[in-house]
Each structure stands twice: as C-alpha cells, then as structure tokens.
N, C-alpha and C. Protein backbone atom coordinates (compact mmCIF):
# COMPACT_ATOMS: atom_id res chain seq x y z
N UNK A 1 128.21 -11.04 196.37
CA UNK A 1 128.19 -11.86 197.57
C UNK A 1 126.92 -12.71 197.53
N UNK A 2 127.18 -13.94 198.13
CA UNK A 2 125.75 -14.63 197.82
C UNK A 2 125.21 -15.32 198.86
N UNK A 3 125.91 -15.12 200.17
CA UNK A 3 125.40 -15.08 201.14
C UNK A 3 125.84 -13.92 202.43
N UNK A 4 125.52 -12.78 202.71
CA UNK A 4 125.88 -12.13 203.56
C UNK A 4 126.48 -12.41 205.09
N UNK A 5 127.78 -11.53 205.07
CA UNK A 5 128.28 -12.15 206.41
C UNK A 5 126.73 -12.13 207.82
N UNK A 6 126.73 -13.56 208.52
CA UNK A 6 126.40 -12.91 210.22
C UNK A 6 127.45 -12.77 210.77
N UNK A 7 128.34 -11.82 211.17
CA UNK A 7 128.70 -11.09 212.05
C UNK A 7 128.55 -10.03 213.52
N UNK A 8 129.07 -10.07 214.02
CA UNK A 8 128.63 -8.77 215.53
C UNK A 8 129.93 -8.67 216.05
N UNK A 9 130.30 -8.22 216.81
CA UNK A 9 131.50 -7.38 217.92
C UNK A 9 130.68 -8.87 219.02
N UNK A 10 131.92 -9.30 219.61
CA UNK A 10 131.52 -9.88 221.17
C UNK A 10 130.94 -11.35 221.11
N UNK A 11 131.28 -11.84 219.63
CA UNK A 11 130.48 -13.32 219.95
C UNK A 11 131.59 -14.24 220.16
N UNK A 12 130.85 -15.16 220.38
CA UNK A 12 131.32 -16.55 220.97
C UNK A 12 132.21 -17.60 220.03
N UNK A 13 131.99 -17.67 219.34
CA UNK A 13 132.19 -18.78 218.03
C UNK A 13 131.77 -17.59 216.36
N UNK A 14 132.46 -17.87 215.27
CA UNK A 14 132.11 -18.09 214.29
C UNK A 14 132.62 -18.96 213.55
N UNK A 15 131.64 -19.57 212.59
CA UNK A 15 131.21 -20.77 212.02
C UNK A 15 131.85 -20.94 210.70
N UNK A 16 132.95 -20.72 210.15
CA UNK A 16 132.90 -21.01 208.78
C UNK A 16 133.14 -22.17 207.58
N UNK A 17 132.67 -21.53 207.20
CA UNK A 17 131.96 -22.77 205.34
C UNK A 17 132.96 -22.61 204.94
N UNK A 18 132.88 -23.54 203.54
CA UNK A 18 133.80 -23.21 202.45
C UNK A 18 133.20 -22.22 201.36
N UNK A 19 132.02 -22.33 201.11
CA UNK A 19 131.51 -21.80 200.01
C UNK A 19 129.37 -22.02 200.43
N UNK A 20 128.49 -21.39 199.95
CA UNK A 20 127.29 -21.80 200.21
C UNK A 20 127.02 -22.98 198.96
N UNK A 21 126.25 -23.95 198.97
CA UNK A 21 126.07 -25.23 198.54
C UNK A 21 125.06 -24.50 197.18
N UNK A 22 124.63 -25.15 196.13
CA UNK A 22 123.64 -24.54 195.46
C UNK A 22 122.18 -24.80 195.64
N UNK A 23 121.98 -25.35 197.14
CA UNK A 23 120.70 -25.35 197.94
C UNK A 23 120.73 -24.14 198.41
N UNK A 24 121.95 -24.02 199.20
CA UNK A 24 121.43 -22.50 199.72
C UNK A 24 121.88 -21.06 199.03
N UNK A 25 122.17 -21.05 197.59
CA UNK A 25 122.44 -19.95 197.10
C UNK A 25 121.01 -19.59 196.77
N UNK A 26 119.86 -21.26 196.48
CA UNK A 26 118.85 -20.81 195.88
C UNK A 26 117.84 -20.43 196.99
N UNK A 27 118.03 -21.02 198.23
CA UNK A 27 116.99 -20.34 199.54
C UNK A 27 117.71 -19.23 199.70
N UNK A 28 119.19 -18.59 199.29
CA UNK A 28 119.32 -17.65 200.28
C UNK A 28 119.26 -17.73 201.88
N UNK A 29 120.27 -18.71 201.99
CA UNK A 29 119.92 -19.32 203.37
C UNK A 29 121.18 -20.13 204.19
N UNK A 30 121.71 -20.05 204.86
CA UNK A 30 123.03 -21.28 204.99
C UNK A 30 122.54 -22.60 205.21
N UNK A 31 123.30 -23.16 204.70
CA UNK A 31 123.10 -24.65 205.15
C UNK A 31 121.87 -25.15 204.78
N UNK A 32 121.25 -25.19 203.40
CA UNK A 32 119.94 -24.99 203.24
C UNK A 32 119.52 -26.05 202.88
N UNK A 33 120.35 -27.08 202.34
CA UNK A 33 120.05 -28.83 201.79
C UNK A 33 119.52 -29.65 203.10
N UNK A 34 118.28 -29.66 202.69
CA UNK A 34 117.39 -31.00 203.70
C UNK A 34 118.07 -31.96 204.23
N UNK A 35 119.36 -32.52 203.35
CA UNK A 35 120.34 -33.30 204.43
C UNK A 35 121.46 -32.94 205.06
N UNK A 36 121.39 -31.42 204.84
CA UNK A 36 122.47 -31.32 205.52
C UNK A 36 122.45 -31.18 207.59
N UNK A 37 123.47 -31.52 208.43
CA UNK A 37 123.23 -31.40 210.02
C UNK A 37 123.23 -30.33 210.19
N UNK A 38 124.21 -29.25 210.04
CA UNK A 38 124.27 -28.37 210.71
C UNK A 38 123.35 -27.78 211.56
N UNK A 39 122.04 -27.38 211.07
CA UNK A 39 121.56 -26.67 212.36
C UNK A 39 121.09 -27.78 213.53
N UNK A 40 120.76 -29.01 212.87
CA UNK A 40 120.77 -30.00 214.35
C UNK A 40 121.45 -30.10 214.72
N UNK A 41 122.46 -30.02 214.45
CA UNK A 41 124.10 -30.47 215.04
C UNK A 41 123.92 -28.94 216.23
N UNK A 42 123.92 -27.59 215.88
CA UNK A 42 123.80 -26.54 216.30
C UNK A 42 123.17 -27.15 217.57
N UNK A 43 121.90 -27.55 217.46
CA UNK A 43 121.05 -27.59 218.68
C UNK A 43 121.49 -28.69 219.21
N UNK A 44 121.96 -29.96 218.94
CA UNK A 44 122.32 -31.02 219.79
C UNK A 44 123.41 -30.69 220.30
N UNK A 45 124.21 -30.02 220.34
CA UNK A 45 125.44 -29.59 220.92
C UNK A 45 125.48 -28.63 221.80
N UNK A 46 124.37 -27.76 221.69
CA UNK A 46 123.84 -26.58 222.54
C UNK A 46 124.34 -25.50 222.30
N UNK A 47 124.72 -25.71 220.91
CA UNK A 47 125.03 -24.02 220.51
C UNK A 47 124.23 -23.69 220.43
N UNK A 48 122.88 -23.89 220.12
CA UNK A 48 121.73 -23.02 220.10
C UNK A 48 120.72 -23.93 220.98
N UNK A 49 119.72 -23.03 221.47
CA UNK A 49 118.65 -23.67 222.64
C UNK A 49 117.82 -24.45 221.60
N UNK A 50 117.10 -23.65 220.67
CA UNK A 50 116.32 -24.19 220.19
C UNK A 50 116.59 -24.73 218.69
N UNK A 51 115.81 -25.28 217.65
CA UNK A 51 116.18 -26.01 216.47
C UNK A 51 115.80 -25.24 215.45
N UNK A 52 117.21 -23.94 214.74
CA UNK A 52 116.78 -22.94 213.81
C UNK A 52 116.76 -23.71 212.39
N UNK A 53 115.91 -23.19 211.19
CA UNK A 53 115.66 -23.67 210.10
C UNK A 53 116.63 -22.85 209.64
N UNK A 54 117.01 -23.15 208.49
CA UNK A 54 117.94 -22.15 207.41
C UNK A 54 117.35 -20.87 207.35
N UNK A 55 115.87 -20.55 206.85
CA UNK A 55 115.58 -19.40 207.08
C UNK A 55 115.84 -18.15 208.16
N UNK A 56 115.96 -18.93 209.30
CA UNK A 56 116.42 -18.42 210.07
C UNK A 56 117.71 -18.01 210.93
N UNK A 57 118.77 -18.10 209.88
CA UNK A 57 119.99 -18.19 209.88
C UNK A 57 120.52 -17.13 210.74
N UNK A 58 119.80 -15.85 210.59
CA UNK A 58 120.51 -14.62 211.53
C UNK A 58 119.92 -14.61 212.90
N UNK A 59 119.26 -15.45 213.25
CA UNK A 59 118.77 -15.55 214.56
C UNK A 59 120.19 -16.16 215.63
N UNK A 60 121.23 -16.97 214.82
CA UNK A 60 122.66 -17.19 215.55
C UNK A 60 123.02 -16.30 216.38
N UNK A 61 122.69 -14.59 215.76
CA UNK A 61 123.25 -13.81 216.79
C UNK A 61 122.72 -13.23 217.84
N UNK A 62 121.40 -14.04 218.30
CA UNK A 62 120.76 -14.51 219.27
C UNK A 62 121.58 -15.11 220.56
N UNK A 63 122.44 -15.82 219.74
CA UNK A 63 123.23 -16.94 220.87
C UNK A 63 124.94 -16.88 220.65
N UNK A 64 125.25 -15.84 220.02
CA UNK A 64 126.35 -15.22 219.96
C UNK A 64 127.31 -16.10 219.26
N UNK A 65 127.06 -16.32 217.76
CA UNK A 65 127.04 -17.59 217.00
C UNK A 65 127.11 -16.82 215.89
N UNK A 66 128.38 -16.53 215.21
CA UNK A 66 128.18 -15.71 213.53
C UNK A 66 128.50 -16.91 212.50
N UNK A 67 127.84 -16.66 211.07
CA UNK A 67 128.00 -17.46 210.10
C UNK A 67 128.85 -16.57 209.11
N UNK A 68 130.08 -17.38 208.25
CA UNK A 68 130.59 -16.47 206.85
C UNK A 68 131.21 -17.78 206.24
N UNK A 69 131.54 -17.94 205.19
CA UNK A 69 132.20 -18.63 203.85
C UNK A 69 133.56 -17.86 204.05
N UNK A 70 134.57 -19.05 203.23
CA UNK A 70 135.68 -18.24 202.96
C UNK A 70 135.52 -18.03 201.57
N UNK A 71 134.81 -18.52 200.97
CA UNK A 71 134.34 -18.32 199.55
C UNK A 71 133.56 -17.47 199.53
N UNK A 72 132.71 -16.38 199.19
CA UNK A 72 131.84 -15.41 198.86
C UNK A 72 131.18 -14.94 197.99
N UNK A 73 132.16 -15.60 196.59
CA UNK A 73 131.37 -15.24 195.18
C UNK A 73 131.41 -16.28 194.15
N UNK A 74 131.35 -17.33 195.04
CA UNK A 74 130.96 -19.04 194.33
C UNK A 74 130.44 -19.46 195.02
N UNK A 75 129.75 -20.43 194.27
CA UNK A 75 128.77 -21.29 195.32
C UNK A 75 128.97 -22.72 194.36
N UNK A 76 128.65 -23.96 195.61
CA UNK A 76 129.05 -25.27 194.92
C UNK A 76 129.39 -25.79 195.97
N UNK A 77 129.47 -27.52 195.27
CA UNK A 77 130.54 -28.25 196.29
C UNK A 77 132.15 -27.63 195.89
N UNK A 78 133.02 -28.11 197.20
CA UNK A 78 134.85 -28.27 197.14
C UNK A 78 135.14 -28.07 195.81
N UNK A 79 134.37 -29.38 195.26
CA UNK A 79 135.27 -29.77 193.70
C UNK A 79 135.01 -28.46 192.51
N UNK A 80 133.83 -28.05 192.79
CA UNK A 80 133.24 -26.86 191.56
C UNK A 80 134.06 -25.61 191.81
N UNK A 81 134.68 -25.40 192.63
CA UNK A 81 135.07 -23.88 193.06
C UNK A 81 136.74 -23.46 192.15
N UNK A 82 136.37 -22.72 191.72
CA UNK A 82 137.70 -22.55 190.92
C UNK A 82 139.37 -21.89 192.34
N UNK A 83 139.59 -22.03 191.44
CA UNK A 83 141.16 -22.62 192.27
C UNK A 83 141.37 -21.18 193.59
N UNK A 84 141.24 -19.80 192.18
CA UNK A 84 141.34 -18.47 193.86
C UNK A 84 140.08 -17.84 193.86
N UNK A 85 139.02 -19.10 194.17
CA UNK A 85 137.86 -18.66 195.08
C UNK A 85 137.93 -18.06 196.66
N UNK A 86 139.08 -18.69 197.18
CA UNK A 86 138.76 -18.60 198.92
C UNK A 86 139.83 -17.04 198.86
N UNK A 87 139.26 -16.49 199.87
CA UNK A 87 140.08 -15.30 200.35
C UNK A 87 140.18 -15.11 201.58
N UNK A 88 141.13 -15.93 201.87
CA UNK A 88 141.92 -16.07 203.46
C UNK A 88 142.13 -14.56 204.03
N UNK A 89 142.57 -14.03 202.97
CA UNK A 89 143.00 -12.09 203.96
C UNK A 89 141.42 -11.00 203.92
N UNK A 90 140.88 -11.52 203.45
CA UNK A 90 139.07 -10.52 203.92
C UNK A 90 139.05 -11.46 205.15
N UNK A 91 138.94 -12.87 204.78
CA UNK A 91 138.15 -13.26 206.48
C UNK A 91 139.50 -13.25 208.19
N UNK A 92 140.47 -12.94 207.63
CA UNK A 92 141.52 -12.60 208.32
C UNK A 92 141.04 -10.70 208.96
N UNK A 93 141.15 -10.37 208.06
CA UNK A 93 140.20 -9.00 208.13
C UNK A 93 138.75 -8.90 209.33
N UNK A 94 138.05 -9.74 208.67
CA UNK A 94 136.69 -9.75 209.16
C UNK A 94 137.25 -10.39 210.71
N UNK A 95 137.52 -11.50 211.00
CA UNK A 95 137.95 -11.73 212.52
C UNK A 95 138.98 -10.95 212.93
N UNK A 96 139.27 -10.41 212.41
CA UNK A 96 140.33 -9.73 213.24
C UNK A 96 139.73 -8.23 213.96
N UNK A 97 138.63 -7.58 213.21
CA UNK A 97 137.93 -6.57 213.32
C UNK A 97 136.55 -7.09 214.22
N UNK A 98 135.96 -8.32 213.94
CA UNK A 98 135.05 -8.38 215.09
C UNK A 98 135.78 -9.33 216.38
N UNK A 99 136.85 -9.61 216.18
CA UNK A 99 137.48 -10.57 217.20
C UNK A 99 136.25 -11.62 218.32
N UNK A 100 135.96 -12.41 217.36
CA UNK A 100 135.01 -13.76 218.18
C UNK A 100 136.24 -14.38 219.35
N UNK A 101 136.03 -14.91 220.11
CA UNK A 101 136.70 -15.63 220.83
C UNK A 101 137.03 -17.47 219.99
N UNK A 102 136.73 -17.37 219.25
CA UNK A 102 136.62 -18.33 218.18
C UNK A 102 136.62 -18.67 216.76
N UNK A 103 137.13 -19.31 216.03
CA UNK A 103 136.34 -19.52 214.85
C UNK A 103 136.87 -21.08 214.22
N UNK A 104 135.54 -21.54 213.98
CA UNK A 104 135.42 -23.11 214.03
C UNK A 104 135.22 -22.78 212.16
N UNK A 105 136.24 -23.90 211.50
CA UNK A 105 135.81 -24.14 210.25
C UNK A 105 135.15 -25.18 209.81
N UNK A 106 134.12 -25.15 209.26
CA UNK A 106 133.49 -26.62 209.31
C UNK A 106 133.84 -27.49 208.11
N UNK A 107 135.38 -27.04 207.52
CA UNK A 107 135.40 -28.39 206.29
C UNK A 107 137.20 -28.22 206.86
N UNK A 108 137.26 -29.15 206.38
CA UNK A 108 139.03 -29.33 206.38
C UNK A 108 139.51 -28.66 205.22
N UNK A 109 138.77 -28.42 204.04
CA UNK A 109 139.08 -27.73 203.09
C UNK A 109 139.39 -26.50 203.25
N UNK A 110 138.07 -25.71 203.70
CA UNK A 110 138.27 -24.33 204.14
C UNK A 110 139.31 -24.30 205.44
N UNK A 111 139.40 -24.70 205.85
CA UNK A 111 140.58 -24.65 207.15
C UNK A 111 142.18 -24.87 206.57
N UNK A 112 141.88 -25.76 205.67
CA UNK A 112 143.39 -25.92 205.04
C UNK A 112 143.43 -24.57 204.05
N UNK A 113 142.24 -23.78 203.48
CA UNK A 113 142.24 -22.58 202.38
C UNK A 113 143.02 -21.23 203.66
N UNK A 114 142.20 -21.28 204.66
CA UNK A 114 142.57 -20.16 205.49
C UNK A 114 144.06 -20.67 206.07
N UNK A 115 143.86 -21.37 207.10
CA UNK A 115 145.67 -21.54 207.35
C UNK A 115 147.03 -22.38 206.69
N UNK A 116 146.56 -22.38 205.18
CA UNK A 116 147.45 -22.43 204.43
C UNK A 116 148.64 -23.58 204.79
N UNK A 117 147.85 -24.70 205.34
CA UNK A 117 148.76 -25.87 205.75
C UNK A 117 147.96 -27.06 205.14
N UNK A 118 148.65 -28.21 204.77
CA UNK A 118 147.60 -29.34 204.15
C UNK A 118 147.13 -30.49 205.46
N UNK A 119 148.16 -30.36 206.74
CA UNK A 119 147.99 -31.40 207.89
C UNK A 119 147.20 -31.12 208.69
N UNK A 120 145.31 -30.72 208.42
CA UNK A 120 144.83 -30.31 209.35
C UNK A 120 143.86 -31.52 209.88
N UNK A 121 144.11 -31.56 211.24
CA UNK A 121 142.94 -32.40 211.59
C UNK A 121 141.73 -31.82 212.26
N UNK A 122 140.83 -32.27 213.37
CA UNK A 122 139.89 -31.86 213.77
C UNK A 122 140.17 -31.80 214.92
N UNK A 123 139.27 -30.67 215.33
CA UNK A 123 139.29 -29.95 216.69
C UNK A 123 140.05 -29.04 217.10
N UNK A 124 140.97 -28.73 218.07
CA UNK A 124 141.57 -27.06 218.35
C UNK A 124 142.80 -27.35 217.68
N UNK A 125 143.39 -26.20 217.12
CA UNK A 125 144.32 -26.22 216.48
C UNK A 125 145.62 -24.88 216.98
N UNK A 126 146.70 -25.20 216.78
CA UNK A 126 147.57 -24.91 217.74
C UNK A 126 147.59 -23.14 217.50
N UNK A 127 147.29 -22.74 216.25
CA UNK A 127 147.41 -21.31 215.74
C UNK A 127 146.15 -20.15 216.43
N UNK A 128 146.46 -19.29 216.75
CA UNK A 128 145.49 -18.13 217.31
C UNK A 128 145.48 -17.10 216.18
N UNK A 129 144.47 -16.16 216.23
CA UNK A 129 144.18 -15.37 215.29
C UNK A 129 144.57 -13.65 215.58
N UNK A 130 144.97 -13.17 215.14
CA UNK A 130 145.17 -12.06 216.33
C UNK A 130 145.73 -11.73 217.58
N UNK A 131 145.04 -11.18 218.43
CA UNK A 131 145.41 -12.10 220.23
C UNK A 131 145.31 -12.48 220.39
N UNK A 132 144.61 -13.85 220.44
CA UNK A 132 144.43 -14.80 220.96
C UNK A 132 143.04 -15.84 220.36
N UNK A 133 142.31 -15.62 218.91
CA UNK A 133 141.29 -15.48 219.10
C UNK A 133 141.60 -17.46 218.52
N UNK A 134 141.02 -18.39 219.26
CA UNK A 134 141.17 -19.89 218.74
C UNK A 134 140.32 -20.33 217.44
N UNK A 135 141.27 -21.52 217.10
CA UNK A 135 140.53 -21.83 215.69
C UNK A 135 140.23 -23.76 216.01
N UNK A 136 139.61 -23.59 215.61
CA UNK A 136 138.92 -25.11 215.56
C UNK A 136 138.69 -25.38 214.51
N UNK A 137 138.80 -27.22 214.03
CA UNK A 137 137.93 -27.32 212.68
C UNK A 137 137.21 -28.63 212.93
N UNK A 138 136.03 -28.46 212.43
CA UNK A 138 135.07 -29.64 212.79
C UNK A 138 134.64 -30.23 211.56
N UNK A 139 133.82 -31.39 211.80
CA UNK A 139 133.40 -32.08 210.14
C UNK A 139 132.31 -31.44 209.70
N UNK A 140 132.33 -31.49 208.09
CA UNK A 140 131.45 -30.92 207.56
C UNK A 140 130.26 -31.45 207.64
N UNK A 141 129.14 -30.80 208.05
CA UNK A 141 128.11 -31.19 208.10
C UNK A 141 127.36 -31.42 206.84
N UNK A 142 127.97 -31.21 205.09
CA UNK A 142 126.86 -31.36 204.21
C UNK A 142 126.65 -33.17 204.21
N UNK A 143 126.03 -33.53 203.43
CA UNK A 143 125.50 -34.96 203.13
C UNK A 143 126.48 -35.29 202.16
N UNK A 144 127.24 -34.63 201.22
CA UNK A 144 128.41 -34.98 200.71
C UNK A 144 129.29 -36.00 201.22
N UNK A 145 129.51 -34.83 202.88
CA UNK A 145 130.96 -35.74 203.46
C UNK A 145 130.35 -36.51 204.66
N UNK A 146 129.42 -37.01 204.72
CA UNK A 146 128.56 -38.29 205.72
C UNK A 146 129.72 -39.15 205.54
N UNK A 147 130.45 -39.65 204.99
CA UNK A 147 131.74 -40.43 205.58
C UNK A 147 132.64 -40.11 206.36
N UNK A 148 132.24 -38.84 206.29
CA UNK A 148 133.72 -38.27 207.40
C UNK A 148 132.51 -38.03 208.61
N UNK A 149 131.73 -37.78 208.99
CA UNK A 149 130.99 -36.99 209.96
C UNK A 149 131.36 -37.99 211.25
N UNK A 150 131.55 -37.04 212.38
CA UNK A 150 131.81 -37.47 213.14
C UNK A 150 131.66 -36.17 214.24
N UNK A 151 130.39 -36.37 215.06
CA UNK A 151 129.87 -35.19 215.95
C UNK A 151 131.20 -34.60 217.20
N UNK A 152 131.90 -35.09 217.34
CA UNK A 152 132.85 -35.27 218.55
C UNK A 152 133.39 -34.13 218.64
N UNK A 153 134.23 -33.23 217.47
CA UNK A 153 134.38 -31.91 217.10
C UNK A 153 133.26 -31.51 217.31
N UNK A 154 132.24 -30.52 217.43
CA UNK A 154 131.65 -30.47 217.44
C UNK A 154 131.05 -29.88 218.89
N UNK A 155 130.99 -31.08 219.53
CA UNK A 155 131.23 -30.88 221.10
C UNK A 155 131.95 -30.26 221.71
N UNK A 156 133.23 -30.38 220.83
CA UNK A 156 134.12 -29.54 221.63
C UNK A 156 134.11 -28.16 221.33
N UNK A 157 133.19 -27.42 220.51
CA UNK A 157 133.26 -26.00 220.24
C UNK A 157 131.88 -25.85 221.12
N UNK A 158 131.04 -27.02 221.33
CA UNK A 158 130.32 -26.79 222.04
C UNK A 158 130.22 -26.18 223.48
N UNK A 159 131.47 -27.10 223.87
CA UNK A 159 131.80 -26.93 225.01
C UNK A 159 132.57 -25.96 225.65
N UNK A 160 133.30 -24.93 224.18
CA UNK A 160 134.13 -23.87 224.68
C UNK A 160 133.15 -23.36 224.86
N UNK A 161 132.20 -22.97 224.08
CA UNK A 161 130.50 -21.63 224.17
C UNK A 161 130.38 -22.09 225.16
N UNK A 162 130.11 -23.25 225.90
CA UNK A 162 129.17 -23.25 226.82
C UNK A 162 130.07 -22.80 228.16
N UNK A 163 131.42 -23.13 228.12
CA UNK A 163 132.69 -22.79 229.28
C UNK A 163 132.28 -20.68 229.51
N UNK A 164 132.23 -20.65 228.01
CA UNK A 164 132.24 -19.12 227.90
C UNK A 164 131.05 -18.03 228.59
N UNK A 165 129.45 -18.98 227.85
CA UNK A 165 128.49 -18.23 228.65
C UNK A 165 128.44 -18.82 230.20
N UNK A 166 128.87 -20.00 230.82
CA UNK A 166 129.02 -19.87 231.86
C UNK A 166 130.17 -18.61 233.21
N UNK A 167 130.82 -18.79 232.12
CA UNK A 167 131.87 -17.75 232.76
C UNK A 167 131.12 -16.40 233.06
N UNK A 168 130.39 -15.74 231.90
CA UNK A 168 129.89 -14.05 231.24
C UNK A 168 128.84 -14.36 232.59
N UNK A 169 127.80 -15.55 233.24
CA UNK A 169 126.94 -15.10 233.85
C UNK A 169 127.13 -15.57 235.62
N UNK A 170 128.63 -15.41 235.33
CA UNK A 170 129.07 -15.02 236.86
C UNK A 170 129.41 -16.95 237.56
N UNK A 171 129.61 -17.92 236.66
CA UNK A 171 130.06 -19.09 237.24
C UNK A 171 131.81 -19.00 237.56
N UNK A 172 132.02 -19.47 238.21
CA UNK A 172 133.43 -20.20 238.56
C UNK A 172 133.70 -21.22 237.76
N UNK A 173 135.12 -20.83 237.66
CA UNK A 173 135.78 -22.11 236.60
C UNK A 173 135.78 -22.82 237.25
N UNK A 174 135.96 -23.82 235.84
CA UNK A 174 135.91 -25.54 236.28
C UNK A 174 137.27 -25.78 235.85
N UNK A 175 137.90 -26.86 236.48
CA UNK A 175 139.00 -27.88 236.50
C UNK A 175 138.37 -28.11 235.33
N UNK A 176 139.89 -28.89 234.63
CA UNK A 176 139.37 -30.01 233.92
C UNK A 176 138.68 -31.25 234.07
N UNK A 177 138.61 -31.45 235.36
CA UNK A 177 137.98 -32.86 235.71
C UNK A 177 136.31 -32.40 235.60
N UNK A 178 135.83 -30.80 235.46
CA UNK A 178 134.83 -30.03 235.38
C UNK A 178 134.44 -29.96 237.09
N UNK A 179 135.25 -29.63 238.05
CA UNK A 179 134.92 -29.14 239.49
C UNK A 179 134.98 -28.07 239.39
N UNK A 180 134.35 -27.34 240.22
CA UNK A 180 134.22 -26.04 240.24
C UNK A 180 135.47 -25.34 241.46
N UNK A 181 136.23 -24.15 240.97
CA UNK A 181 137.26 -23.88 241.55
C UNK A 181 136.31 -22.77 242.06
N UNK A 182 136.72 -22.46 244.15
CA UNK A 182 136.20 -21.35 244.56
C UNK A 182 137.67 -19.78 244.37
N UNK A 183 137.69 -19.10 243.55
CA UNK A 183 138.44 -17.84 244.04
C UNK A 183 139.31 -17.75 245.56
C-alpha cells in the first residue's frame, strides 16, 4: 500500500483518488504536487476551516473528511496505471463497513473504475452505496487536468458537509430556496 487509508466510522464525505501521483508516493502524503488544488480547494469550499498541507493529510478526520485511492499499489498519472490496478470491491468493502454519508470521486476516471459505467459526469450521481450512502464526482484537482477544472462540483459536496454539520449541531432544515423550516 502506498498510501494508507484515512478512514473512521461517522464521517461526512470521503474523498477518492485514482491512484497517489509520484509526488506523493515520494512525500508520503496525498495530493502532494505543489500544483496540485486539492487542499485549497478543501479550504475554499469549507470542507476544512483551515489550509492543511499534504503533510498533514490525517488531520481530515478532524473535520470528518476521509482520504483513499481506488488504486493502492500503483502510483502515477491515469495513463501509467496498468489496466487491473483499481479495485472497485475492497473500496466497495471499505464504504460499506465505515458507511460515510458520502463519497466524492475526484477524477472521472476513478468514478468510471468504481461504478463501472463510461457516462459519468460531475456532481451527484443517481447510484447510492449500500443504504443510502451518495456518490458524487468532482474535477480532478491535479495540474494534469487544469483543463477540465472547474470548482462548481466541488461546492456542491461542500455544501452537502456543510447541510450535514449544520443539521448534527441542532439547526433546522433549509428549503431549497435555503429558508429555514420551523418543526
């Protein structure tokens, strides 16, 4: 394994890659290439309060935020990964046993590796995991795919976490118009 799952019981979102990049196989770190967004993206979106470095990758479960690859024992871009790198039934496994209320893939690749369809676009996607658990896919944040990037996904996983810890600390739902409904 060459980057260890973050995982926990009870989180909010998990995050998955396709594979770790060979920046971060060599920090030992996710998302570890100087150009890559992700952890700004993290903080501009408000998945996380503050602005974590790669090193500090397990601090996510701080903010109820797990990281895993569907790849695990390659590392590379898309194109380098040999053909049955991804293993859709461990991370089928792994969410299904910590059941996140989520899990956002951050490449269309890995999203098309796990649900085994080629028509995926971005943002919520019609399939649940288990009981209920939602899947999202957002753009990849490496510097690779800066042609595709487009923060908008993004927001919107933002915005389920943030629907979620509002709910856990005793708010009233909101309409969609975001009014607050009284009980």
């Amino acid at each position: 394994m060459i980057l260890p799952d973050v995982l926990d019981h009870g989180l909010d979102l998990v995050l998955c890659g396709t594979a770790p990049s060979r920046a971060s196989k060599e920090a030992a770190a996710y998302y570890a290439h100087p150009g890559n967004l992700f952890w700004r993206t993290l903080f501009e979106t408000g998945l996380t309060p503050v602005l974590l470095r790669p090193a500090q990758y397990r601090e996510v479960l701080r903010y109820r935020i797990g990281l895993t690859d569907l790849c695990k024992h390659e590392f590379g871009s898309d194109a380098e990964l040999s053909r049955d790198a991804f293993d859709a039934d461990s991370l089928r496994s792994k969410i299904e046993l910590y059941r996140p209320a989520a899990i956002a893939f951050d490449s269309k690749t890995a999203a098309r590796g796990f649900l085994g369809r080629r028509d995926v676009g971005y943002g919520a996607q019609p399939e649940r995991i288990g009981d209920g658990i939602s899947v999202f896919v957002v753009p990849s944040p490496s510097g690779r795919a800066r042609s595709y990037w487009d923060v908008a996904p993004w927001h919107e996983i933002g915005a389920f976490v943030a629907e979620r810890r509002r709910l856990r600390s005793g708010g009233a739902p909101r309409s969609p118009a975001g009014e607050e409904h009284t009980p």
